[in-house]
N, C-alpha and C. Protein backbone atom coordinates (compact mmCIF):
# COMPACT_ATOMS: atom_id res chain seq x y z
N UNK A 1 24.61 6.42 -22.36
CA UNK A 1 25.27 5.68 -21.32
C UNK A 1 25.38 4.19 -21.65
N UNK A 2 24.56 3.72 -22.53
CA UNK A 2 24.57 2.40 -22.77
C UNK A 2 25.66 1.49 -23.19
N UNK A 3 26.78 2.49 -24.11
CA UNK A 3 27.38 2.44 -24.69
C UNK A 3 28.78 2.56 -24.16
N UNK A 4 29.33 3.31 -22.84
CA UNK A 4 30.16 3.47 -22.63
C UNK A 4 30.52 2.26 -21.14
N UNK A 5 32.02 2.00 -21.72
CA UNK A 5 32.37 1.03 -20.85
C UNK A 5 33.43 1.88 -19.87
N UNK A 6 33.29 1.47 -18.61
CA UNK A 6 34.23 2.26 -17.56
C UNK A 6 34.86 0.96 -16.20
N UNK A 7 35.54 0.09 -16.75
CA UNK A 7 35.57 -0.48 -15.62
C UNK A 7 37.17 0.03 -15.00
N UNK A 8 37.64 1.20 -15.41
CA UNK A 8 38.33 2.04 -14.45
C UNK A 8 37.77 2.97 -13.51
N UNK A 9 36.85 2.82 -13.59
CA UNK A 9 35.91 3.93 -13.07
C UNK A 9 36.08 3.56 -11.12
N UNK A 10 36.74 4.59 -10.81
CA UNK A 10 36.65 4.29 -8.84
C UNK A 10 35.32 4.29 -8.62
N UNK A 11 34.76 5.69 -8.41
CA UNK A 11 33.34 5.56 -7.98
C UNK A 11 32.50 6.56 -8.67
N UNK A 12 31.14 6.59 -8.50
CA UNK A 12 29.99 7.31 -8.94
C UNK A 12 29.06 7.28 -8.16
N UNK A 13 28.73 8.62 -8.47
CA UNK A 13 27.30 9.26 -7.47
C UNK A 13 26.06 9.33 -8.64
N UNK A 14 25.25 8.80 -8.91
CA UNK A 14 24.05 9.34 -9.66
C UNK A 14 22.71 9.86 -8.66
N UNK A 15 22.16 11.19 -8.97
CA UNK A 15 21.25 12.01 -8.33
C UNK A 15 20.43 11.79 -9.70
N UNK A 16 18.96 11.64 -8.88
CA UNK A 16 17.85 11.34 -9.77
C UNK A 16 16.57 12.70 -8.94
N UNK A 17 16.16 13.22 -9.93
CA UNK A 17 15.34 14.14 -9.20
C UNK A 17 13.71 13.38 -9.30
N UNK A 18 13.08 13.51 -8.18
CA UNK A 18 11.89 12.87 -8.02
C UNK A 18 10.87 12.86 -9.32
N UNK A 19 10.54 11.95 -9.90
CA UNK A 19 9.46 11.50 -10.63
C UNK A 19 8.24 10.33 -10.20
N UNK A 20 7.66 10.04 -10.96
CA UNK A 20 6.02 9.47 -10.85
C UNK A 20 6.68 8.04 -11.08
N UNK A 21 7.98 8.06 -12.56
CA UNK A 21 8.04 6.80 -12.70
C UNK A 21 9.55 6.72 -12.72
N UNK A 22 10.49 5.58 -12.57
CA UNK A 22 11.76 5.79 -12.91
C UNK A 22 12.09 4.90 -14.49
N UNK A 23 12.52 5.10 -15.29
CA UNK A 23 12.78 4.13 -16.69
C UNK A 23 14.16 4.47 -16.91
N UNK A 24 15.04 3.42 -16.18
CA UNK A 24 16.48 3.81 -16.59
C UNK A 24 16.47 1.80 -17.27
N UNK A 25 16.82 1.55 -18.06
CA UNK A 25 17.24 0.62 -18.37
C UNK A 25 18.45 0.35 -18.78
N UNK A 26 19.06 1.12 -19.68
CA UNK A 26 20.21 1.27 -19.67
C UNK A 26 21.69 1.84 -18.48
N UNK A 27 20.56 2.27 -17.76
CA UNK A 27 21.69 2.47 -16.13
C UNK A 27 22.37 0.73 -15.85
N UNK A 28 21.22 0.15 -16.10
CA UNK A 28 21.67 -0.86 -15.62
C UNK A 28 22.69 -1.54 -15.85
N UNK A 29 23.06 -1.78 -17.69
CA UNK A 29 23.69 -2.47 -18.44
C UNK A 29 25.08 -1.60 -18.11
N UNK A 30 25.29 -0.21 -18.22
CA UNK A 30 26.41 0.95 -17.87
C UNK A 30 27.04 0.06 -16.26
N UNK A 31 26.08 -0.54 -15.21
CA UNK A 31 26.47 -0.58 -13.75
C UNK A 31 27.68 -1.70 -14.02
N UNK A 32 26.65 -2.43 -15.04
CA UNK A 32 27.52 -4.05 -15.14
C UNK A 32 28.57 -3.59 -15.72
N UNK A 33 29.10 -2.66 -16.68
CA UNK A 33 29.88 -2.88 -17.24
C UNK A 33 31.23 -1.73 -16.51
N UNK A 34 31.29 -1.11 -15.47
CA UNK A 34 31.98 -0.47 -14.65
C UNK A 34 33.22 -1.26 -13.73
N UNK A 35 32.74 -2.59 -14.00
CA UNK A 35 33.71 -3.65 -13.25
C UNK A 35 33.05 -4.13 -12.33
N UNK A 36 31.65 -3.92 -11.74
CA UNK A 36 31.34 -3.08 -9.97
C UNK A 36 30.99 -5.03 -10.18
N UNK A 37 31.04 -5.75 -9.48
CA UNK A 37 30.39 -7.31 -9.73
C UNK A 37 28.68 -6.99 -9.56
N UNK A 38 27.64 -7.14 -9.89
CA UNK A 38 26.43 -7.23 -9.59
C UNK A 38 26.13 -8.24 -8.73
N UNK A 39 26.68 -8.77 -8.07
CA UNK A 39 26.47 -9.77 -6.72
C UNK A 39 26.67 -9.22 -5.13
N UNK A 40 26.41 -7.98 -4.78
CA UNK A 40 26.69 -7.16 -3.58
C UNK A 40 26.05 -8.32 -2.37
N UNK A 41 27.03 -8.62 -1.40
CA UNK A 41 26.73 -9.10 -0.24
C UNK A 41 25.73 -8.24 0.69
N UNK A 42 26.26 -6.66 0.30
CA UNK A 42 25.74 -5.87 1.68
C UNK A 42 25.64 -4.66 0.93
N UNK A 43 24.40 -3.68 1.67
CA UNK A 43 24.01 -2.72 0.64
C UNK A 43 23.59 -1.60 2.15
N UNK A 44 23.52 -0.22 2.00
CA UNK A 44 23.16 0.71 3.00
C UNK A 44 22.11 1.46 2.65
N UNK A 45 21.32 2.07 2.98
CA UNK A 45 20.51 3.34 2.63
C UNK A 45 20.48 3.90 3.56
N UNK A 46 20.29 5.50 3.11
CA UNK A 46 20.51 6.74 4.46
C UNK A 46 19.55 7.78 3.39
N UNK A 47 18.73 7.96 4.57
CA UNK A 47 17.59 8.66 4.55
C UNK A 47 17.94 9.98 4.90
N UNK A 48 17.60 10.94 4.04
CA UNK A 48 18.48 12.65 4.90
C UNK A 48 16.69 13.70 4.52
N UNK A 49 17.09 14.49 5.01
CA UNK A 49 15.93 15.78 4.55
C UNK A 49 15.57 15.69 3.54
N UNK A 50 16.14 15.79 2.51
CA UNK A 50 15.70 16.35 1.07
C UNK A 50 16.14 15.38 0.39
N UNK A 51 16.99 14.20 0.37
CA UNK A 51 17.30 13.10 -0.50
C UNK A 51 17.15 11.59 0.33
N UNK A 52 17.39 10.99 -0.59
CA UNK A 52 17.66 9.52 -0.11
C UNK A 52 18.91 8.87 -1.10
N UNK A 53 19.25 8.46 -0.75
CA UNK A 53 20.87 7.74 -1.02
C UNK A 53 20.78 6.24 -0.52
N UNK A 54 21.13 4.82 -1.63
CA UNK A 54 21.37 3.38 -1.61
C UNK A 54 22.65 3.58 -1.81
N UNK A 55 23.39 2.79 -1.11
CA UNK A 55 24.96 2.75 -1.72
C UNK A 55 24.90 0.64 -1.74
N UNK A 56 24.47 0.35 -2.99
CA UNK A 56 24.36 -1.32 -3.21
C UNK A 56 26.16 -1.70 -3.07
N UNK A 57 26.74 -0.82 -3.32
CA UNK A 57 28.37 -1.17 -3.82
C UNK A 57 29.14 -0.19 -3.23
N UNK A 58 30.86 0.13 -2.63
CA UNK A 58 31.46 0.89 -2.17
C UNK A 58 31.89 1.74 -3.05
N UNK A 59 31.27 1.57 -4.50
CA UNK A 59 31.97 2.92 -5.31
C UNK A 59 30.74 2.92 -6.10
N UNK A 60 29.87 2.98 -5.65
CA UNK A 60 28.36 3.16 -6.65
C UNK A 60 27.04 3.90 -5.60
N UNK A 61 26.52 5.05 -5.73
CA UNK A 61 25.96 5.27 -4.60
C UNK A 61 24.38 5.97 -5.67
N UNK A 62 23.20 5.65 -5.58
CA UNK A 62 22.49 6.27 -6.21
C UNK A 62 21.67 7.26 -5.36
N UNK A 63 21.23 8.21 -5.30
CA UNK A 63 20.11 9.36 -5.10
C UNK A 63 19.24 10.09 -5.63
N UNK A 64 18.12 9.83 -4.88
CA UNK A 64 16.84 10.18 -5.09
C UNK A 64 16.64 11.90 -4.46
N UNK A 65 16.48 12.98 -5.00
CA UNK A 65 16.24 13.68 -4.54
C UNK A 65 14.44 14.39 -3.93
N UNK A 66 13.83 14.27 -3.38
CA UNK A 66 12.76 14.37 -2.50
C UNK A 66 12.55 14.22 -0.72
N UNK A 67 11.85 14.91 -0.71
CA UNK A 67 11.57 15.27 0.87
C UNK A 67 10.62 14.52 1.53
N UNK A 68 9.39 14.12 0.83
CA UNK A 68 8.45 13.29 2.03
C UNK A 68 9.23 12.29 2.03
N UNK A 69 8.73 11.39 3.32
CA UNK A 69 9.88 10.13 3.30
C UNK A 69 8.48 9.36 3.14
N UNK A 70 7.53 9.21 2.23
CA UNK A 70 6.79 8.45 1.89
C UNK A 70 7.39 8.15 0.11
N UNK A 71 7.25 9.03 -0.13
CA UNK A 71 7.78 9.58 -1.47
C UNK A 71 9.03 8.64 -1.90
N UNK A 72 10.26 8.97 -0.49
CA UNK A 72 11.99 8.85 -0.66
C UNK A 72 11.52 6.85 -0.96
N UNK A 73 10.77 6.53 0.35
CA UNK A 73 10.36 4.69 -0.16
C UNK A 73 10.26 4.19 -1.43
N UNK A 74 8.88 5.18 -1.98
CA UNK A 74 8.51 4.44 -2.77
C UNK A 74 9.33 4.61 -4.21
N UNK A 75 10.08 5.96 -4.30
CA UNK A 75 11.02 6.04 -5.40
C UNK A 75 11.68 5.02 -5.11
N UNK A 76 12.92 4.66 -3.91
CA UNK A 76 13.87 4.28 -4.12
C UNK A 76 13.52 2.34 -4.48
N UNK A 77 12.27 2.13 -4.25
CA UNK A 77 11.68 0.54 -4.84
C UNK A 77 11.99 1.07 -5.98
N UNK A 78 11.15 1.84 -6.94
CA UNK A 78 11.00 1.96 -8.05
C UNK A 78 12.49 1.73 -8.80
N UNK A 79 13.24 2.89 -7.92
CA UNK A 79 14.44 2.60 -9.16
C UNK A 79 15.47 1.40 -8.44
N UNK A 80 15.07 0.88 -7.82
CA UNK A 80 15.94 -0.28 -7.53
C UNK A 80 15.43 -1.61 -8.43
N UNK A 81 14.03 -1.73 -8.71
CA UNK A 81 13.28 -2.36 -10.16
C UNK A 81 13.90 -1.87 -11.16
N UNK A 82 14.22 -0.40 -11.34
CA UNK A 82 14.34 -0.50 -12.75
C UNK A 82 16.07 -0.58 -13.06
N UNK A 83 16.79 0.10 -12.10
CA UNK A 83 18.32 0.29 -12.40
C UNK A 83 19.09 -1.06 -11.71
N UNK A 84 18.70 -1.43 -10.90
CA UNK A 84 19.55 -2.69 -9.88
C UNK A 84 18.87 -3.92 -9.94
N UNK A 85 17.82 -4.22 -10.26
CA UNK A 85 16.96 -5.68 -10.16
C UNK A 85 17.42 -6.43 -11.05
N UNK A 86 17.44 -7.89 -10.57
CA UNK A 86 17.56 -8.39 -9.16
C UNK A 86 18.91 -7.94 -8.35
N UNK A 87 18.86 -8.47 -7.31
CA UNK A 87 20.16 -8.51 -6.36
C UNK A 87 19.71 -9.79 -5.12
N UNK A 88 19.55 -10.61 -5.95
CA UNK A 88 19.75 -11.60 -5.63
C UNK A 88 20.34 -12.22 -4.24
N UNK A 89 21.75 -11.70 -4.36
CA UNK A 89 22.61 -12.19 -3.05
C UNK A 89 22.60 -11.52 -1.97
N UNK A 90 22.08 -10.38 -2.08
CA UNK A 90 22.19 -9.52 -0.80
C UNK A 90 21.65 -9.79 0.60
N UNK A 91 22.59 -10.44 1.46
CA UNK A 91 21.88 -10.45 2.94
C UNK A 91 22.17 -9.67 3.81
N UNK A 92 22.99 -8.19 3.69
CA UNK A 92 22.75 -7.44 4.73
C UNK A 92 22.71 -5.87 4.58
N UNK A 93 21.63 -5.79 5.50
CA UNK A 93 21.23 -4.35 4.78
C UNK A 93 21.27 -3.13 6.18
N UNK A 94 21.63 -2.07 6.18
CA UNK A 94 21.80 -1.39 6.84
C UNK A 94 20.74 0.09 6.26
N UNK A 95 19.78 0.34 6.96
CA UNK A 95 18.97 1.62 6.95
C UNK A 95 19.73 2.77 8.14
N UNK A 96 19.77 3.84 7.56
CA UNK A 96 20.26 4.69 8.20
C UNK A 96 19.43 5.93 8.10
N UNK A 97 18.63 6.28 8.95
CA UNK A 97 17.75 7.51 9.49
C UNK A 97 18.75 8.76 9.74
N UNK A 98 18.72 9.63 8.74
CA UNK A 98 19.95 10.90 9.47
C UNK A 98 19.07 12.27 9.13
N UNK A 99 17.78 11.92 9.31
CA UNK A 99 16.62 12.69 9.63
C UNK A 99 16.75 13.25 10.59
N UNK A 100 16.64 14.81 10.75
CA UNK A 100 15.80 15.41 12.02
C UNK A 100 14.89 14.38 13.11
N UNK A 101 13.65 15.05 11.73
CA UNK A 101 12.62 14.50 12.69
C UNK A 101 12.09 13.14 11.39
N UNK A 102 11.26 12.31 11.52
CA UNK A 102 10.88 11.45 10.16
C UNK A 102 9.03 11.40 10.37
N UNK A 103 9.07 12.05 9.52
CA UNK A 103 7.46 11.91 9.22
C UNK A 103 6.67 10.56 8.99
N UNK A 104 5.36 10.36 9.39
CA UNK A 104 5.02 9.31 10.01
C UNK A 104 4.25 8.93 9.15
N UNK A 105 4.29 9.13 7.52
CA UNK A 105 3.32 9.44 6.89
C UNK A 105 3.87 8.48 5.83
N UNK A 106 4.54 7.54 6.43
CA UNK A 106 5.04 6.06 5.63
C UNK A 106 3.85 4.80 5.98
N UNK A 107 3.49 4.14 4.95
CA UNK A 107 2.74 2.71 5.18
C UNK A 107 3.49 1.96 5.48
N UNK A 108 3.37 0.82 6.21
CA UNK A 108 4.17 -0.52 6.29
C UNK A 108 4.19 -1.37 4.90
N UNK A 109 2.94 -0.89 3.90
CA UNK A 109 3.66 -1.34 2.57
C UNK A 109 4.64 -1.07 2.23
N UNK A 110 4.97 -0.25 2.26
CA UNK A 110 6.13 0.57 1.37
C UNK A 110 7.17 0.28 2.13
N UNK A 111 7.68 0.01 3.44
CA UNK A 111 8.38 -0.83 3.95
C UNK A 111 8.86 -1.87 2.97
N UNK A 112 7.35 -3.18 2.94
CA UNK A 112 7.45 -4.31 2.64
C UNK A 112 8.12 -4.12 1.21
N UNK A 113 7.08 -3.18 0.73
CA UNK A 113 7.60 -3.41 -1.09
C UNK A 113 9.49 -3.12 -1.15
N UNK A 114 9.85 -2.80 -0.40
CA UNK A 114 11.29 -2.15 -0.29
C UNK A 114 12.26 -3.74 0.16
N UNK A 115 11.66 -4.09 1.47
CA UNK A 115 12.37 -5.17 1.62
C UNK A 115 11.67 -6.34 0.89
N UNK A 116 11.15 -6.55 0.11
CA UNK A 116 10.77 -8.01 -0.92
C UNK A 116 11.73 -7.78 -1.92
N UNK A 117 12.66 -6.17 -2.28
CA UNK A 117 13.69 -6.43 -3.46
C UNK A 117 14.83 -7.49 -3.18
N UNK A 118 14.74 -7.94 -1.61
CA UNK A 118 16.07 -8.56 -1.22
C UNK A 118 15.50 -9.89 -0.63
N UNK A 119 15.39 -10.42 -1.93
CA UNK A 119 14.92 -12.10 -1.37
C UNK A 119 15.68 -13.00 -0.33
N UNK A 120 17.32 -12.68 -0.19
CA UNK A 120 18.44 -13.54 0.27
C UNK A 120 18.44 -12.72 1.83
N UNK A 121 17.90 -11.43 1.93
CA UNK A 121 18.42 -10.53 3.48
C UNK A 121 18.10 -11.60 4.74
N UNK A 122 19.44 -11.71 4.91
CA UNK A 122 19.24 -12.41 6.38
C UNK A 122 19.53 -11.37 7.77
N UNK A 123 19.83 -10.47 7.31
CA UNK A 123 20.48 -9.17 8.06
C UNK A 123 20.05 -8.20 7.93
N UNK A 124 18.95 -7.42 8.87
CA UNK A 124 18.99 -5.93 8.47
C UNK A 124 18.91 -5.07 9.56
N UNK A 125 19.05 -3.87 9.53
CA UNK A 125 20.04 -3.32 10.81
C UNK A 125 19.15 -1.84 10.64
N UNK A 126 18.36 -1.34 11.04
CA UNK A 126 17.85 -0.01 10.85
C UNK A 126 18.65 0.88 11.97
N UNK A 127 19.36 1.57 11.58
CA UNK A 127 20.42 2.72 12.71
C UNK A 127 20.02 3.70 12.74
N UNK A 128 19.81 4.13 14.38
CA UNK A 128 19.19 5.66 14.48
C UNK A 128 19.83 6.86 14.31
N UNK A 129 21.45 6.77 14.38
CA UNK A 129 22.56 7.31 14.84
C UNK A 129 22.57 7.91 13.31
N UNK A 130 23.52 9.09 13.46
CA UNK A 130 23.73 10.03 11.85
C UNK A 130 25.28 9.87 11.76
N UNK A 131 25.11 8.57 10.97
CA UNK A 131 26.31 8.35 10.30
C UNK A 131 26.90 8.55 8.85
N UNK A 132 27.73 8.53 8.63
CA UNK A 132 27.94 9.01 6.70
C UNK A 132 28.63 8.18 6.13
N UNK A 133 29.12 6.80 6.74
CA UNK A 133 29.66 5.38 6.47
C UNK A 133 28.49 4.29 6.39
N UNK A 134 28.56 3.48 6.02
CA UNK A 134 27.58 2.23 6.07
C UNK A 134 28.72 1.02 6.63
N UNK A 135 28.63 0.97 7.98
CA UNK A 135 29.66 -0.17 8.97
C UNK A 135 29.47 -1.01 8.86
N UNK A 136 28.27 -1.92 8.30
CA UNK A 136 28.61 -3.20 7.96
C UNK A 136 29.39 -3.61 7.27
N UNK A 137 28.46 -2.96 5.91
CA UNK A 137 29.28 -3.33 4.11
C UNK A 137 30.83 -2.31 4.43
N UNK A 138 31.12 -1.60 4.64
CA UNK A 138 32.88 -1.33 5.32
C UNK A 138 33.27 -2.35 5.78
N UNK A 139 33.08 -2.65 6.79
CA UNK A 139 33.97 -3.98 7.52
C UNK A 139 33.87 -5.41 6.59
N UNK A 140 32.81 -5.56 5.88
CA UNK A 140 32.63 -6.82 4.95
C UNK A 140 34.15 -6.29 3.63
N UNK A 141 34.08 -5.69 3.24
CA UNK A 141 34.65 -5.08 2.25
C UNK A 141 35.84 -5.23 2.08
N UNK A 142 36.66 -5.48 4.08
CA UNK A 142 37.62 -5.70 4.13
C UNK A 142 38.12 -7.08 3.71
């Protein structure tokens, strides 16, 4: 992947199946070179049963596949260190719960460690509602 340049590329889904550690380094250099700008104003995550999904960009969406939502946290820090860090500009962030039920079996670290990737967030919006858009970064977009 390191190697290939796509900045025709509309959009991409990457599914990552749960591990201990994430080591994509080269995801990263592939993101930059897709056209996508690495300066995202506004970024979403949506939390589901069995995966977790960041969409940092409107044609870039990554997923974590796993079920505890202790687990879905602390992966999606991990690979946001290893595939997206920094992101610098990002001030608005939209969490989206499209959970059943959400197990309670999250620390408020893992919160924190999640929101310290976004030094600039002046905005963040946790939505209870089961949506399959991210309405901020949509309407910004325009």
């Amino acid at each position: 992947m390191s190697r290939i340049d796509a900045p025709l590329l509309d959009s991409m889904n990457i599914r990552f199946f749960n591990q201990l550690s994430f080591d994509t380094p080269q995801l990263h250099h592939f993101i930059s070179r897709m056209g996508i700008s690495m300066a995202p104003v506004c970024a979403c995550i949506f939390f589901y049963h069995g995966f977790v999904t960041v969409r940092p960009f409107r044609t870039l969406s990554l997923g974590i596949l796993c079920k505890p939502s202790d687990w879905q946290l602390s992966s999606l820090s991990q690979l946001y260190n290893s595939a997206l860090s920094p992101l610098p500009t990002l001030e608005h962030l939209e969490i989206h719960n499209c959970r059943k039920y959400w197990e309670d079996d999250t620390e408020s670290i893992q919160w924190l460690d999640l929101l310290r990737l976004f030094p600039s967030l002046k905005d963040f919006r946790p939505i209870r509602e089961i949506v399959s858009t991210c309405c901020t970064c949509s309407e910004r977009a325009r």
